[in-house]
C-alpha atoms as a PDB file:
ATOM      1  CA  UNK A   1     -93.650  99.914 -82.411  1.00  0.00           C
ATOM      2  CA  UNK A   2     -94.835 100.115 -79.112  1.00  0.00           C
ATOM      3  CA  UNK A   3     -93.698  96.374 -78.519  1.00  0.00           C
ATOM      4  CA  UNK A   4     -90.375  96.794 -79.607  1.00  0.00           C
ATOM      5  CA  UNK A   5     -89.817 100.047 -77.688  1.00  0.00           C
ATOM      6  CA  UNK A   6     -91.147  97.922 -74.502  1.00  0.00           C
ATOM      7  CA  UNK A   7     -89.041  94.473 -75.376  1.00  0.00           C
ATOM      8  CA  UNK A   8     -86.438  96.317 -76.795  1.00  0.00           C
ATOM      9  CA  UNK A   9     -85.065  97.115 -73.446  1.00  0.00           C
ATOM     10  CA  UNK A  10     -84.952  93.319 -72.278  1.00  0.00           C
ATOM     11  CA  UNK A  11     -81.407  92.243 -71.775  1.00  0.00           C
ATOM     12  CA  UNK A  12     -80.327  95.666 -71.250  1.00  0.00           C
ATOM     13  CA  UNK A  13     -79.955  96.217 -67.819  1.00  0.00           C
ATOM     14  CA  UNK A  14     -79.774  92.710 -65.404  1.00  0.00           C
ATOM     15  CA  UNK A  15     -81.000  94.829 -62.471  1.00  0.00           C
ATOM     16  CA  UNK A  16     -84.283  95.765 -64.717  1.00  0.00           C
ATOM     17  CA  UNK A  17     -84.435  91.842 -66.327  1.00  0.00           C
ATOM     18  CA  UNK A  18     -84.388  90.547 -62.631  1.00  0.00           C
ATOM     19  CA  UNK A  19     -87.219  93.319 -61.434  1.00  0.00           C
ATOM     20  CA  UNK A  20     -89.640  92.344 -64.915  1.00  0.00           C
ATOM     21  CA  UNK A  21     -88.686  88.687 -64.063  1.00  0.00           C
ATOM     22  CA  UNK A  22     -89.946  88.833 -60.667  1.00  0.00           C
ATOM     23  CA  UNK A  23     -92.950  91.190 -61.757  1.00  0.00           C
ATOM     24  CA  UNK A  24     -94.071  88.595 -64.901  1.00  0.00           C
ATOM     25  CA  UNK A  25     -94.133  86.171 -62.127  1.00  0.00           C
ATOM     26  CA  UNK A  26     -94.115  85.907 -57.989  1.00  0.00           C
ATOM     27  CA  UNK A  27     -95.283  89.534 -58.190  1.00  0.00           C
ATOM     28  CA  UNK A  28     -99.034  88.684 -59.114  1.00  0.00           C
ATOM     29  CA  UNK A  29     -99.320  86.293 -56.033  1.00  0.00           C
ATOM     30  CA  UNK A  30     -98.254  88.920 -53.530  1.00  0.00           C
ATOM     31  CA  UNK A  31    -100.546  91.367 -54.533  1.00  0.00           C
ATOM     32  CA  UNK A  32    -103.945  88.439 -54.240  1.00  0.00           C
ATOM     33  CA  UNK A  33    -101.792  88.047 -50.959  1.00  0.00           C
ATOM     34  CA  UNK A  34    -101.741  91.693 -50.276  1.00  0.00           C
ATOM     35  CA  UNK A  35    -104.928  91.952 -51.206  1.00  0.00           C
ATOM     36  CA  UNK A  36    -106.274  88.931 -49.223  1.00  0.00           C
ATOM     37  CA  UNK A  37    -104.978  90.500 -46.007  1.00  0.00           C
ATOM     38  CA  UNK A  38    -105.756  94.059 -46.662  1.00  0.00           C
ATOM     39  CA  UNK A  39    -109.835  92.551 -46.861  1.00  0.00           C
ATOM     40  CA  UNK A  40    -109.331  90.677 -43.965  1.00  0.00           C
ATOM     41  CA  UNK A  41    -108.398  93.310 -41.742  1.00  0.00           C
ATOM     42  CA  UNK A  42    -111.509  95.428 -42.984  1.00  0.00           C
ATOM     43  CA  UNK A  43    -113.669  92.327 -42.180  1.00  0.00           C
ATOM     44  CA  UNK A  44    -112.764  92.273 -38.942  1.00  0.00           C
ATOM     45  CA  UNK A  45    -114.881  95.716 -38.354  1.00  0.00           C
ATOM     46  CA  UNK A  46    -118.089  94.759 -40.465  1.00  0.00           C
ATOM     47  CA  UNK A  47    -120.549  92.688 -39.552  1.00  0.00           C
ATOM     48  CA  UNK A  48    -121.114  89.295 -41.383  1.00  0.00           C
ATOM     49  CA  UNK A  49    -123.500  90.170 -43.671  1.00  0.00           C
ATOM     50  CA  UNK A  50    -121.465  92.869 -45.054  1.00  0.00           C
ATOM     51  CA  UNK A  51    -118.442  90.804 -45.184  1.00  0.00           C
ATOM     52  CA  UNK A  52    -120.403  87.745 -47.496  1.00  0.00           C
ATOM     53  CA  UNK A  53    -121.682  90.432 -49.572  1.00  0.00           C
ATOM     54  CA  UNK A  54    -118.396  92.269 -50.377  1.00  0.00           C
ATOM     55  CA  UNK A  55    -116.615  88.742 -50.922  1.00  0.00           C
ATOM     56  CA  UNK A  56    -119.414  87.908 -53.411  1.00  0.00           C
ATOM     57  CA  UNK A  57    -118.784  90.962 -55.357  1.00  0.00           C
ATOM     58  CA  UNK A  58    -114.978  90.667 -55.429  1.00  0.00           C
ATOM     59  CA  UNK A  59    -115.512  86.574 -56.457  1.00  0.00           C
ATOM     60  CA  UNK A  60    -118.372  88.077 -59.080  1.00  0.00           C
ATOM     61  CA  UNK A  61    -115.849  90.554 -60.402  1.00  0.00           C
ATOM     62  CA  UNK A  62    -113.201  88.658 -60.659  1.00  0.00           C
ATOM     63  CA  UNK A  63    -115.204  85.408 -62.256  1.00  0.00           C
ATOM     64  CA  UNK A  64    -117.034  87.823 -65.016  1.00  0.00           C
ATOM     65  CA  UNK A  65    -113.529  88.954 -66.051  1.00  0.00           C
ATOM     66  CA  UNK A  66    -112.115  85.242 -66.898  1.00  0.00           C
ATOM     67  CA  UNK A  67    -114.913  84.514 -68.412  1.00  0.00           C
ATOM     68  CA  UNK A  68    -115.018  87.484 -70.718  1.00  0.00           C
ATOM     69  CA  UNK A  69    -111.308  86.816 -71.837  1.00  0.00           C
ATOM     70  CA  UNK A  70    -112.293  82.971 -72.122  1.00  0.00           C
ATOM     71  CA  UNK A  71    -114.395  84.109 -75.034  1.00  0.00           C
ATOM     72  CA  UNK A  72    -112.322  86.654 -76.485  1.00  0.00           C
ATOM     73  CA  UNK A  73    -109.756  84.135 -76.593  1.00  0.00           C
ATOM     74  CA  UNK A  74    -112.074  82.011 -77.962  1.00  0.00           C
ATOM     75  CA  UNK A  75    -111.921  83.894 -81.322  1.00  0.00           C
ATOM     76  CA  UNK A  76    -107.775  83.630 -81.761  1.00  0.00           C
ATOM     77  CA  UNK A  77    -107.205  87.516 -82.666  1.00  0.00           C
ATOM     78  CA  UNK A  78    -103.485  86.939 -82.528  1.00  0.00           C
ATOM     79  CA  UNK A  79    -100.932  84.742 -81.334  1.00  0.00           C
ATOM     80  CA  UNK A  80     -98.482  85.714 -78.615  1.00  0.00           C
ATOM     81  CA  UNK A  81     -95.458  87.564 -80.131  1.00  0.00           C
ATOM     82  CA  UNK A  82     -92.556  84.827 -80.048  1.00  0.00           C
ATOM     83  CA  UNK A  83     -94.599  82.677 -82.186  1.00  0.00           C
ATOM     84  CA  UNK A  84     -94.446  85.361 -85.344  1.00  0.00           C
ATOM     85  CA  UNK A  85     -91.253  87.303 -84.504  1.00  0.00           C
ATOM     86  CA  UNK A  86     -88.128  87.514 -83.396  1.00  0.00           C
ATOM     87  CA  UNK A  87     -88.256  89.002 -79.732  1.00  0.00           C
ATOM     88  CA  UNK A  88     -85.722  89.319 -76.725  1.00  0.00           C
ATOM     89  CA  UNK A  89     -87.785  86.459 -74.211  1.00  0.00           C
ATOM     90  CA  UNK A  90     -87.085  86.110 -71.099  1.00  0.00           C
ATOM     91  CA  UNK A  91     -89.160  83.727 -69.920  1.00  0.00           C
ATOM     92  CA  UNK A  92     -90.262  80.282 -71.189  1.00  0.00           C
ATOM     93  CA  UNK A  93     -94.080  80.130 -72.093  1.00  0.00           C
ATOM     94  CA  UNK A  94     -96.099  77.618 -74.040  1.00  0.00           C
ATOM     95  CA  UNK A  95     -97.495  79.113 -77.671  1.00  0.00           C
ATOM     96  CA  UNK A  96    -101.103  79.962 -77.576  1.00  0.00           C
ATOM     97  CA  UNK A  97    -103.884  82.737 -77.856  1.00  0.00           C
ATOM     98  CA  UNK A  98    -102.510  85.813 -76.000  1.00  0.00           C
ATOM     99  CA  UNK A  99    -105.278  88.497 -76.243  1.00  0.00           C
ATOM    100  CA  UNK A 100    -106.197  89.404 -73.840  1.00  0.00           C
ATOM    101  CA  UNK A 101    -104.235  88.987 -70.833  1.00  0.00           C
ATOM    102  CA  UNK A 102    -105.574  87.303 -67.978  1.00  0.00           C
ATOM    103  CA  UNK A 103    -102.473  88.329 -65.645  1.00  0.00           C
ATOM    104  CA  UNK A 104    -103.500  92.013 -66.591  1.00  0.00           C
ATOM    105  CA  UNK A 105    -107.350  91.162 -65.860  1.00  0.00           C
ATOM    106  CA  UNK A 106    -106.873  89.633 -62.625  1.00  0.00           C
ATOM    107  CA  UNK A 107    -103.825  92.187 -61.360  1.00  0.00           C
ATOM    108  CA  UNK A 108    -106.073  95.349 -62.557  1.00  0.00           C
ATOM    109  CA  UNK A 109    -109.270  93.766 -60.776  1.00  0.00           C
ATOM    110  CA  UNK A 110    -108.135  92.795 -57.578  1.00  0.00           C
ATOM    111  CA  UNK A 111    -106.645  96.309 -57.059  1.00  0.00           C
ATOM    112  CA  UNK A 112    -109.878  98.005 -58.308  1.00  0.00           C
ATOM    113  CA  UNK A 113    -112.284  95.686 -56.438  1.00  0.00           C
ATOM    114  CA  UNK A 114    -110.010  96.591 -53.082  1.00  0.00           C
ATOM    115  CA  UNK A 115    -110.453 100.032 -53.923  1.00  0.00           C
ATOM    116  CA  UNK A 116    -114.205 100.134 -54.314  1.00  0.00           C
ATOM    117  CA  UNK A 117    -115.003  97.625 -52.106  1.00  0.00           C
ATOM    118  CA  UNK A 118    -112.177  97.879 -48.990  1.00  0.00           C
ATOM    119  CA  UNK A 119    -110.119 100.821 -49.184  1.00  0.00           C
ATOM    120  CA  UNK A 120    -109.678 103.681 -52.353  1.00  0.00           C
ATOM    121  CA  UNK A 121    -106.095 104.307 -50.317  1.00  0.00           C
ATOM    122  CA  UNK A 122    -105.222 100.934 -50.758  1.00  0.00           C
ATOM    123  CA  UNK A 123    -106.462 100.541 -54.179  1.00  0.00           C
ATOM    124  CA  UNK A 124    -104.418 103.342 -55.180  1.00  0.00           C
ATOM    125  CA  UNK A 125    -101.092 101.520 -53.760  1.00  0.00           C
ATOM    126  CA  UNK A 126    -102.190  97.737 -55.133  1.00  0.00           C
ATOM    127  CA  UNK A 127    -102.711  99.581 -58.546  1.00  0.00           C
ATOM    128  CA  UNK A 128     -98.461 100.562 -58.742  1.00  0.00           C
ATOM    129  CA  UNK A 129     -97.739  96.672 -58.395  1.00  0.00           C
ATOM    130  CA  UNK A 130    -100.689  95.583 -60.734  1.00  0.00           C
ATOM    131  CA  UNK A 131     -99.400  97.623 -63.715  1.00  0.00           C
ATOM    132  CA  UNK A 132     -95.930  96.617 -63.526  1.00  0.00           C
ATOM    133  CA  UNK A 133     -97.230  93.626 -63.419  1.00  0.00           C
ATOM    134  CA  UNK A 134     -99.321  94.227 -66.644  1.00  0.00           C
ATOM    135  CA  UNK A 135     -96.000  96.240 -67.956  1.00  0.00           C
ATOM    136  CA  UNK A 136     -93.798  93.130 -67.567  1.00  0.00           C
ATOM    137  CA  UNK A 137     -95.435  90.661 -69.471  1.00  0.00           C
ATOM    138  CA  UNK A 138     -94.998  92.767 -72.261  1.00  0.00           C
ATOM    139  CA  UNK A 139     -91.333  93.184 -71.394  1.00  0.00           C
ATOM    140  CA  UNK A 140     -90.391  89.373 -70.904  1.00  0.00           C
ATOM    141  CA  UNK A 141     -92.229  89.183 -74.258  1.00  0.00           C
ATOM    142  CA  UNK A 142     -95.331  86.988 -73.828  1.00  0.00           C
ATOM    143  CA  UNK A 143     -97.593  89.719 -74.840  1.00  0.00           C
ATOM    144  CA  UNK A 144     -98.577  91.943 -77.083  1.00  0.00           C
ATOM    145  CA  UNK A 145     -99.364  95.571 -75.474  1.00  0.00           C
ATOM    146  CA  UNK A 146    -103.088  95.193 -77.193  1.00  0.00           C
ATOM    147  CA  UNK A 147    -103.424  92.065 -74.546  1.00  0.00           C
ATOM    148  CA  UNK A 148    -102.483  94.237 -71.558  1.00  0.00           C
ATOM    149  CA  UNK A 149    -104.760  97.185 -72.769  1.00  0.00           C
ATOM    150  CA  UNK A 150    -107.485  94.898 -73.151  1.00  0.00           C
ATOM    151  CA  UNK A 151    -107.349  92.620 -70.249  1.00  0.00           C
ATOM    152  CA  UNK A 152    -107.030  95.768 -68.302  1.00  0.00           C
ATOM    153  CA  UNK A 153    -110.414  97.163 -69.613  1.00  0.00           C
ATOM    154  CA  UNK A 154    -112.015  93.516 -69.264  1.00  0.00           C
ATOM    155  CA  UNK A 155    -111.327  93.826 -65.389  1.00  0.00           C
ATOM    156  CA  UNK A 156    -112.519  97.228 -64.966  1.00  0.00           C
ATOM    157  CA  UNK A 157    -115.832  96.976 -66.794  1.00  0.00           C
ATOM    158  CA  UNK A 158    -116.321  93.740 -64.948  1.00  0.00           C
ATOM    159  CA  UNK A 159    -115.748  95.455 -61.595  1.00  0.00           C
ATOM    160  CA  UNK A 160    -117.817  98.393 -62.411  1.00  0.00           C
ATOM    161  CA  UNK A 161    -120.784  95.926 -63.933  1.00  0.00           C
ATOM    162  CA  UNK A 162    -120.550  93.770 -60.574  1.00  0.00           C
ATOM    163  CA  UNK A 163    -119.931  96.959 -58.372  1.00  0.00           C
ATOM    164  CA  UNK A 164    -123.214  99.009 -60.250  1.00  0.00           C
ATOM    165  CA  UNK A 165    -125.588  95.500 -60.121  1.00  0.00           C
ATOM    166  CA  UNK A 166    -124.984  95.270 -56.209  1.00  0.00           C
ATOM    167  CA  UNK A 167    -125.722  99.071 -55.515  1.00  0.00           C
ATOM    168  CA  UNK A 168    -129.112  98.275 -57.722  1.00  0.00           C
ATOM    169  CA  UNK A 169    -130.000  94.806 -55.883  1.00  0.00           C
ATOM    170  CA  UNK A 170    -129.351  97.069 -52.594  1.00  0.00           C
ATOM    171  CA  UNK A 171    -131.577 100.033 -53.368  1.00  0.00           C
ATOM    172  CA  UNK A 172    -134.474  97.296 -54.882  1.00  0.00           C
ATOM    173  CA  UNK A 173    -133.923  95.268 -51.651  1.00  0.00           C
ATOM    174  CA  UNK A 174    -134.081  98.497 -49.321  1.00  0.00           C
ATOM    175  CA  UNK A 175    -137.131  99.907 -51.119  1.00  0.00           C
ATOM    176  CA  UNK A 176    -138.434  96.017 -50.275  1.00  0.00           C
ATOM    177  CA  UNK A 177    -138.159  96.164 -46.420  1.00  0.00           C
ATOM    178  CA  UNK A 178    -139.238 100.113 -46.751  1.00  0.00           C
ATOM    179  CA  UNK A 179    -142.553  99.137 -47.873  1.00  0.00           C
ATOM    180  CA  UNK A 180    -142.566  95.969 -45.608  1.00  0.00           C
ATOM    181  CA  UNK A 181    -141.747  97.859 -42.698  1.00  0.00           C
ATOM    182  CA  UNK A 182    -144.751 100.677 -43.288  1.00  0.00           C
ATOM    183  CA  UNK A 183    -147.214  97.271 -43.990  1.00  0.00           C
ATOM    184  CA  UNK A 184    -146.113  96.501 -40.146  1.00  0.00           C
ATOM    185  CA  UNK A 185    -146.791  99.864 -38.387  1.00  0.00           C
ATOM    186  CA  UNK A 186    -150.283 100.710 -40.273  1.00  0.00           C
ATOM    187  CA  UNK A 187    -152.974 100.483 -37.870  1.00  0.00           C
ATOM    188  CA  UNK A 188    -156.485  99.688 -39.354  1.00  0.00           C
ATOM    189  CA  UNK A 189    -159.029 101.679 -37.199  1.00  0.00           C
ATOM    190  CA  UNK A 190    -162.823 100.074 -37.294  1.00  0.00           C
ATOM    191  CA  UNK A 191    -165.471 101.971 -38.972  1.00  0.00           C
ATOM    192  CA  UNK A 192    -167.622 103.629 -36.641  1.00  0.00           C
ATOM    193  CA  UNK A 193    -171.161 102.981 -37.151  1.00  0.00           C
ATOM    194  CA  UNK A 194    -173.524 105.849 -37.738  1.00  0.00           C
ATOM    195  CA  UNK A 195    -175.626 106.667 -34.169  1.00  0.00           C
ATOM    196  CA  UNK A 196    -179.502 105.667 -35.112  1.00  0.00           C
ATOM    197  CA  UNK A 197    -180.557 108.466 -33.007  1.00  0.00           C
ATOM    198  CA  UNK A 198    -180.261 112.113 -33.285  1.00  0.00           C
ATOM    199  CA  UNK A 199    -179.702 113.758 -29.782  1.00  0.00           C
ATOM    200  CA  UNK A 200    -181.270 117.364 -29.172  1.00  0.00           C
ATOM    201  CA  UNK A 201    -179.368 119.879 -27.094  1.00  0.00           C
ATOM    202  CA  UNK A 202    -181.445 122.546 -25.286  1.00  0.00           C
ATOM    203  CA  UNK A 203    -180.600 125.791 -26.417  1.00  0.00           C
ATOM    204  CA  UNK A 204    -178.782 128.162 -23.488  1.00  0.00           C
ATOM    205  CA  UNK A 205    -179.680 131.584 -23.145  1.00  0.00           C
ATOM    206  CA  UNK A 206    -177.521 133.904 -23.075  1.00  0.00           C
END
């Protein structure tokens, strides 16, 4: 139901075909490009370390993602929705495994890994372009609004996995140079040998 309410307006409206059409497509390569720059420009302040370190996490969060959809795809739940219905299709796309969807997983994570990681203002603006994005596959008629749904929640568990193993590898590798740090300041005094002799004041009178 949810489908048809979705791909039921394709063909409707040419303004709204030619916005889904450019969405389902060129839209997904502005916002990496968007994003791209966006990370660059916060580079530019941090030192390298920090920049290698966020770029890991974004290439960790975005790798974990494909690969989790590889497998679910893997296990054929359902074909894409041309190949078992009659559906208004806008583009052309080759029959196959659609859940989940990988243009959901990889628009939903590169706006939540520039929100964590960059900027939460930006993330909030990448995120308007990265579920129309999601929204317009279904609309074109590729997929299945189970593959959005669940290639969206395959990117954000993957970010939040990658995002909550860094913040642990940190706090282990701070606690590391904590203790490494004290092991360089501690100053070892030598034992002070007892005297052999015992010395006698006089007494003073008062």
């Amino acid at each position: 139901m949810l489908f048809d309410l979705i791909n039921g307006m394709a063909g409707s409206s040419p303004v709204l075909d030619d916005v889904m059409l450019f969405a389902a497509g060129p839209l997904i390569y502005l916002l990496f490009a968007a994003a791209g720059i966006v990370s660059l420009l916060a580079m530019r302040k941090q030192g390298r370390t920090t920049n290698v370190w966020m770029a890991g996490q974004v290439g960790a969060a975005l790798l974990l993602g494909f690969l989790v959809n590889r497998v679910l795809r893997m296990m054929a739940f359902h074909e894409r929705p041309f190949q078992t219905r009659t559906v208004n299709q806008l583009v052309q796309h080759e029959p196959g495994v659609s859940f989940p969807s990988n243009h959901a997983t990889a628009a939903i994570t590169v706006a939540l890994v520039v929100g964590i990681f960059v900027s939460a203002l930006w993330g909030w603006l990448l995120a308007l372009p990265a579920l129309l994005v999601a929204f317009s596959r279904v609309y074109v008629g590729v997929h299945w609004p189970s593959d959005i749904i669940m290639g969206g929640l395959v990117g954000i568990v993957a970010t939040v996995l990658v995002w909550w193993a860094a913040k642990l590898l940190l706090r282990r590798r701070s606690g590391a140079e904590e203790i490494d740090d004290l092991a360089d300041i501690t100053a070892v005094l030598p034992r002070v040998p007892a005297a052999e002799e015992t010395v006698v004041l006089p007494k003073v009178r008062s």
